[in-house]
Protein backbone atom coordinates (compact mmCIF):
# COMPACT_ATOMS: atom_id res chain seq x y z
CA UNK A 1 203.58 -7.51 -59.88
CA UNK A 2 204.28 -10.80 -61.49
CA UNK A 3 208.03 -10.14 -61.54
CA UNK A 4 208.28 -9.09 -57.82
CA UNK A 5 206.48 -11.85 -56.78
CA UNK A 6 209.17 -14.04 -59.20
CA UNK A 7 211.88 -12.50 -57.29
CA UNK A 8 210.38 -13.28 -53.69
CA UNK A 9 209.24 -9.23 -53.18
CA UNK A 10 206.52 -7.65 -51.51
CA UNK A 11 204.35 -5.03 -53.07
CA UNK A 12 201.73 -2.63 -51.95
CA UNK A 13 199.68 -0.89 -54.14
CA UNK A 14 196.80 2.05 -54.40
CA UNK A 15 193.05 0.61 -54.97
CA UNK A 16 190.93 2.96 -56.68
CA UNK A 17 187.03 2.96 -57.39
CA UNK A 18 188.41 2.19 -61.15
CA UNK A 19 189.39 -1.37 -59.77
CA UNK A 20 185.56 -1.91 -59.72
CA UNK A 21 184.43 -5.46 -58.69
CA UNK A 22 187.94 -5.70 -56.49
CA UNK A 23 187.00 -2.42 -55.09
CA UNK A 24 183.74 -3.64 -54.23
CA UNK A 25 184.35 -6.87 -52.67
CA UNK A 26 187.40 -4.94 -50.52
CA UNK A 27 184.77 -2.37 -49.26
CA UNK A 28 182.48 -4.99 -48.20
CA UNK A 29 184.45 -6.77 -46.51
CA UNK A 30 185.26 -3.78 -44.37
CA UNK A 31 182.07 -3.17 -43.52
CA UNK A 32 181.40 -6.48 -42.51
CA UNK A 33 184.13 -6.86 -40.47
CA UNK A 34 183.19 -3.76 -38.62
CA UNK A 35 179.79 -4.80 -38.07
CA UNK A 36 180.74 -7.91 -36.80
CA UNK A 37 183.38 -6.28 -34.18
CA UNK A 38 185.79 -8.22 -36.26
CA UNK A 39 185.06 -11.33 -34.90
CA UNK A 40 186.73 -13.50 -36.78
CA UNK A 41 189.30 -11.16 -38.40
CA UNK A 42 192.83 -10.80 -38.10
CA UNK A 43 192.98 -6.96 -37.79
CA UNK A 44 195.10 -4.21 -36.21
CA UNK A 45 193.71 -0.98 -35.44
CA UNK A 46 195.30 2.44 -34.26
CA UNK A 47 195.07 6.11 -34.33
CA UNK A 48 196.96 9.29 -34.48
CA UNK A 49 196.83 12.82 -33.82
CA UNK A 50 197.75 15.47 -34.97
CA UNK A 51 197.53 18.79 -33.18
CA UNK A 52 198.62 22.09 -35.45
CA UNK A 53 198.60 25.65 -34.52
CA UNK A 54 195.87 27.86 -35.66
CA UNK A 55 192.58 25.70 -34.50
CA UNK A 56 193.73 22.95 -36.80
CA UNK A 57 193.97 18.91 -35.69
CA UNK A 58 193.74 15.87 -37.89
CA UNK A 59 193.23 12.00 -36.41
CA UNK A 60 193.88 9.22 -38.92
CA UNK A 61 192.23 5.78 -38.26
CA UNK A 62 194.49 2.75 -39.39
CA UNK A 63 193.19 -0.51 -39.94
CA UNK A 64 194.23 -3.42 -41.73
CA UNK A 65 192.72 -6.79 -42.00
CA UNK A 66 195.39 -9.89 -42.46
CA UNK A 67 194.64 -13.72 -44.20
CA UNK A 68 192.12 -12.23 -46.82
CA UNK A 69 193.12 -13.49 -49.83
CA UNK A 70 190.20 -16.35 -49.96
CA UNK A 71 187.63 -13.57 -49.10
CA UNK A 72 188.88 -10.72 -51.38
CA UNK A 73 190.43 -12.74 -54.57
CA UNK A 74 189.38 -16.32 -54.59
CA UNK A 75 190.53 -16.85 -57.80
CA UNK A 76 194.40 -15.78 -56.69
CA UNK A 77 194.65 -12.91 -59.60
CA UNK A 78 196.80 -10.84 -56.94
CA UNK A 79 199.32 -13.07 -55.89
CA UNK A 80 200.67 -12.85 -52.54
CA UNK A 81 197.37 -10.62 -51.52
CA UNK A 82 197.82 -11.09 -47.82
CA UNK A 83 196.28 -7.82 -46.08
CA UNK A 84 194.41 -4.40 -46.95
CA UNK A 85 194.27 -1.37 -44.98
CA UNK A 86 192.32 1.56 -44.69
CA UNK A 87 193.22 4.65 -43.41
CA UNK A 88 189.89 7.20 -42.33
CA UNK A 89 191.30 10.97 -41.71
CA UNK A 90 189.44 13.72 -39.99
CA UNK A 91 190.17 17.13 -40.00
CA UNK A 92 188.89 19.23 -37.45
CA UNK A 93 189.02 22.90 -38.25
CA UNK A 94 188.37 25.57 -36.27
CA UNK A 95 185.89 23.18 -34.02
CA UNK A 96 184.33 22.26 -37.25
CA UNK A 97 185.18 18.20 -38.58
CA UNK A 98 185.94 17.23 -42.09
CA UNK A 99 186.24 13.92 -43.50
């Protein structure tokens, strides 16, 4: 990441649970900016659906919160960590809904 960041890029990148204390701290803060309605969060929220034949539809929830990087990384490891996002899909099959 060092090098795109050298060269003025943008990166996005997969966090796993093996990422564990910056794992952690990133599903935290989710949760505490959904109990708190996101008040005081930059966020954007949507979601899709997704209707296929045979008694199949799936609905993704997007949401990302912006201007994190003094909650999530205080110590500026990630440079240029700006926003995270989480994406929730449910599958309903056959009236029945997994997650």
């Amino acid at each position: 990441m060092k090098s795109i960041v050298e060269q003025e890029g943008d990166y996005v990148i997969t966090l796993k649970k093996n990422q564990l204390s910056l794992y952690a701290r990133v599903e935290e803060l989710f949760k505490q900016a959904i109990r708190q309605e996101f008040s005081g969060f930059t966020h954007t929220a949507y979601s899709t659906q997704k209707e296929n034949n045979h008694g199949r539809s799936e609905i993704r929830h997007h949401l990302m919160l912006s201007d994190i990087q003094e909650l999530i990384d205080p110590d500026n490891k990630w440079e240029k960590l700006h926003s995270i996002g989480l994406i929730e899909s449910v599958r309903i099959v056959k009236g029945k809904t997994k997650e």
